[in-house]
C-alpha atoms as a PDB file:
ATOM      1  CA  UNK A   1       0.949  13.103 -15.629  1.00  0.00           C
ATOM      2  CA  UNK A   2       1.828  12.932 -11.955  1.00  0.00           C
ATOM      3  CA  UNK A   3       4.784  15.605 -12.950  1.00  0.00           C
ATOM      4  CA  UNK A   4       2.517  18.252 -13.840  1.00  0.00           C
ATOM      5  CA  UNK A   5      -0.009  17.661 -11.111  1.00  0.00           C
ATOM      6  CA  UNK A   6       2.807  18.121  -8.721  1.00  0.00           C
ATOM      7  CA  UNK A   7       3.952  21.573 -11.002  1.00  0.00           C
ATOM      8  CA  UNK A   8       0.716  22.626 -10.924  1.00  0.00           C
ATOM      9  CA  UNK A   9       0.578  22.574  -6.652  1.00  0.00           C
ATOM     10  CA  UNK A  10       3.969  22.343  -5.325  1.00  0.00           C
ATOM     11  CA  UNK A  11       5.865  23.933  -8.593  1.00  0.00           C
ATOM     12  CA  UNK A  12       8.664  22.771 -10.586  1.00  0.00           C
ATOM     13  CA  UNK A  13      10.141  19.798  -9.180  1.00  0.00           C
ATOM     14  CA  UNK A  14      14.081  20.538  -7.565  1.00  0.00           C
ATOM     15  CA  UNK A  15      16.637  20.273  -9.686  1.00  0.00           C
ATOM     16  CA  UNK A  16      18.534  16.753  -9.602  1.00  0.00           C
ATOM     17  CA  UNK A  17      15.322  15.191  -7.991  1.00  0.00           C
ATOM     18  CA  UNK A  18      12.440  13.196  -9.018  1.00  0.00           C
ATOM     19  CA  UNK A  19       9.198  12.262  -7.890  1.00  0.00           C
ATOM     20  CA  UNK A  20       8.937   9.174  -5.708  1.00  0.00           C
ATOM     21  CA  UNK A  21       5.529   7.486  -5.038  1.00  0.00           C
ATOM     22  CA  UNK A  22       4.791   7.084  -1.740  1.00  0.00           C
ATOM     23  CA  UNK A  23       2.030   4.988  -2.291  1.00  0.00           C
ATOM     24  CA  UNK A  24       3.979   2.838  -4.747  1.00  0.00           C
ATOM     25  CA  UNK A  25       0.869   3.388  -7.059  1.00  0.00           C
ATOM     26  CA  UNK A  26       2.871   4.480 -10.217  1.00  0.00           C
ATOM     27  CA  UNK A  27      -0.392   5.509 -12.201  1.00  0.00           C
ATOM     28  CA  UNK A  28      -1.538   7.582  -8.720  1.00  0.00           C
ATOM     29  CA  UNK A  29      -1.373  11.860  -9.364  1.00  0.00           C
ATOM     30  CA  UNK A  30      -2.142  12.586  -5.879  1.00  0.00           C
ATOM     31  CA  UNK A  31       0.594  14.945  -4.877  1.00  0.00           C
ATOM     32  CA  UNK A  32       0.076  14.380  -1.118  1.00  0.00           C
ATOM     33  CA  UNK A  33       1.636  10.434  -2.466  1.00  0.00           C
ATOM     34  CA  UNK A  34       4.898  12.280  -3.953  1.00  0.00           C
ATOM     35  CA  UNK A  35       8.099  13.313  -2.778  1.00  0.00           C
ATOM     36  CA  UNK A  36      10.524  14.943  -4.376  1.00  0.00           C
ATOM     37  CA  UNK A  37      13.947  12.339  -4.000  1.00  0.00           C
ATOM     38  CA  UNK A  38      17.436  11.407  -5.336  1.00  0.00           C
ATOM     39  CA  UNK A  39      17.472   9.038  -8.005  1.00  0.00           C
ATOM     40  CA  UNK A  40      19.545   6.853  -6.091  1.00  0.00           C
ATOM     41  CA  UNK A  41      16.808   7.215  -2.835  1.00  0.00           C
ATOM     42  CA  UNK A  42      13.770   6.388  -5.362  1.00  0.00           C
ATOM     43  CA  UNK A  43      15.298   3.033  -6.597  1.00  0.00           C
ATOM     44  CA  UNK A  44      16.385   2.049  -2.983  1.00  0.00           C
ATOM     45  CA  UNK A  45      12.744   2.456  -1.799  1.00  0.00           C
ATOM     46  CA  UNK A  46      11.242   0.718  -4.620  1.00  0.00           C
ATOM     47  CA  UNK A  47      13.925  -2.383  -4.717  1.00  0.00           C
ATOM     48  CA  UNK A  48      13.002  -2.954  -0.669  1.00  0.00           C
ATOM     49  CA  UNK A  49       9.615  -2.753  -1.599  1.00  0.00           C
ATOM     50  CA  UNK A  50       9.427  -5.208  -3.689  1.00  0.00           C
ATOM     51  CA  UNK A  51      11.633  -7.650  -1.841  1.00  0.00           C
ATOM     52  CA  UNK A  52      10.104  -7.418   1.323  1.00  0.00           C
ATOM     53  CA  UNK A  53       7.790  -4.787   2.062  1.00  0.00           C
ATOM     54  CA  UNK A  54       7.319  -3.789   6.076  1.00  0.00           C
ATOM     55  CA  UNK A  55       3.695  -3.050   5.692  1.00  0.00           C
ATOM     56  CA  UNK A  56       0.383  -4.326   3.691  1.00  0.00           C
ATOM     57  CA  UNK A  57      -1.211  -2.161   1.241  1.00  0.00           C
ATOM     58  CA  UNK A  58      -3.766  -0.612   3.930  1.00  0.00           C
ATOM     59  CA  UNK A  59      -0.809   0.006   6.156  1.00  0.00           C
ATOM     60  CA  UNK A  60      -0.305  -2.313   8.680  1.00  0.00           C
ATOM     61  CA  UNK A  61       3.012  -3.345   9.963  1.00  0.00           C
ATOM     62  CA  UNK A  62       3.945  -6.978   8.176  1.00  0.00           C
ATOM     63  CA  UNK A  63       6.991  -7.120  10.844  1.00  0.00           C
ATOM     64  CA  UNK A  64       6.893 -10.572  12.565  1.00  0.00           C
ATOM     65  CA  UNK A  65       3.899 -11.511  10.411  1.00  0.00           C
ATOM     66  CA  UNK A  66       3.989 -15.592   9.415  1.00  0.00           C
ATOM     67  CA  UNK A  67       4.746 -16.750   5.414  1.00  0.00           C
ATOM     68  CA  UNK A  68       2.023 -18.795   3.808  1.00  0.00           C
ATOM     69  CA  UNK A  69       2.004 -20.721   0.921  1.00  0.00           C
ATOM     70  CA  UNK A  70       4.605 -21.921  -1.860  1.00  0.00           C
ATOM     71  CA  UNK A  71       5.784 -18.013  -2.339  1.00  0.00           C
ATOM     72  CA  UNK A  72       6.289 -17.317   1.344  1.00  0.00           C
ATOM     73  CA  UNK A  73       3.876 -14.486   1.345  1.00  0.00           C
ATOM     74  CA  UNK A  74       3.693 -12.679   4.547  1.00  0.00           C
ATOM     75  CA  UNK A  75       0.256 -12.421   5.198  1.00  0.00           C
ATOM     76  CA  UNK A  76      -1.435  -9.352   7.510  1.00  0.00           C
ATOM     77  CA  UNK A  77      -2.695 -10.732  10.248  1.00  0.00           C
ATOM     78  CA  UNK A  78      -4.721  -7.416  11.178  1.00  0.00           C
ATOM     79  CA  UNK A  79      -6.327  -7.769   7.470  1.00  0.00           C
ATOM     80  CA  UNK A  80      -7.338 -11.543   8.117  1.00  0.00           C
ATOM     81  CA  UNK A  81      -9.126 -10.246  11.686  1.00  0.00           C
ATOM     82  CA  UNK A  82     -11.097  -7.979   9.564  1.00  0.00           C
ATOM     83  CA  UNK A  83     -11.925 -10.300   6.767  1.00  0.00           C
ATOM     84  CA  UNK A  84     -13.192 -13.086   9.510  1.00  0.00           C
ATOM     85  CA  UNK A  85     -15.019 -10.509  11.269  1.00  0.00           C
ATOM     86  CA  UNK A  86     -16.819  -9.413   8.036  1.00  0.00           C
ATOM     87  CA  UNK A  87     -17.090 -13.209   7.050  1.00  0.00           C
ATOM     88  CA  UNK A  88     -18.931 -13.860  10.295  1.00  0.00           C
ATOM     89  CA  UNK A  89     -21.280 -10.724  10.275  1.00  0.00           C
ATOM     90  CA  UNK A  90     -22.639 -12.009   6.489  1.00  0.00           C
ATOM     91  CA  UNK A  91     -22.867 -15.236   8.034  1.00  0.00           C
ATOM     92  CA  UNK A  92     -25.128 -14.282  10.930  1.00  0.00           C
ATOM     93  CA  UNK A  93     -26.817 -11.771   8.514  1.00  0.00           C
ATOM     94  CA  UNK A  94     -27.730 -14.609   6.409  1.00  0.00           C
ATOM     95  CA  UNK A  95     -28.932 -17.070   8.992  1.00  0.00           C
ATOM     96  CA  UNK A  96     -31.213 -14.303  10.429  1.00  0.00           C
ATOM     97  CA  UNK A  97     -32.746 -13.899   6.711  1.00  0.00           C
ATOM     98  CA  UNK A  98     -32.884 -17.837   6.864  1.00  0.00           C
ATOM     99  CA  UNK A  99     -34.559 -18.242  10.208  1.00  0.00           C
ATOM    100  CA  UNK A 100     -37.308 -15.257   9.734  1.00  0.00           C
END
């Protein structure tokens, strides 16, 4: 599907090239999320993906970040800011409804 949204914008894709997903979303059709690569290009992106990507899904940089847990996840520290922040806001949102 993501072939002939690309055809359908950009035109046929370049001979001896495929579509790589930039987003690593395989079911995504967003053409702005493909590039037209080498073979050889497309699996090297996707293997260092998957062994240790740089960045979290919303983008920030994972570089330096500390490994939690049995798996040695890396874990986004910018994401876990923004998850206590919003943690704390329901928090003092709910002790307001408590209080009035």
């Amino acid at each position: 599907m993501h072939v002939l949204v690309w055809q359908a914008k950009n035109g046929e894709v370049p001979e001896g090239l495929e579509l790589d997903h930039l987003c690593r979303n395989r079911a995504c059709c967003n053409p702005s999320h493909l590039e037209p690569v080498t073979g050889s290009e497309n699996v090297r992106r996707g293997l260092s993906g998957v062994l240790r990507p740089d960045e979290c899904k919303r983008g920030h940089s994972l570089i330096g970040a500390p490994e939690y847990g049995p798996s040695h996840k890396r874990q986004c520290v910018e994401c876990q800011r923004v998850r206590n922040r919003e943690y704390a806001r329901r928090k003092r949102a709910q002790a307001k409804l408590v209080a009035a």
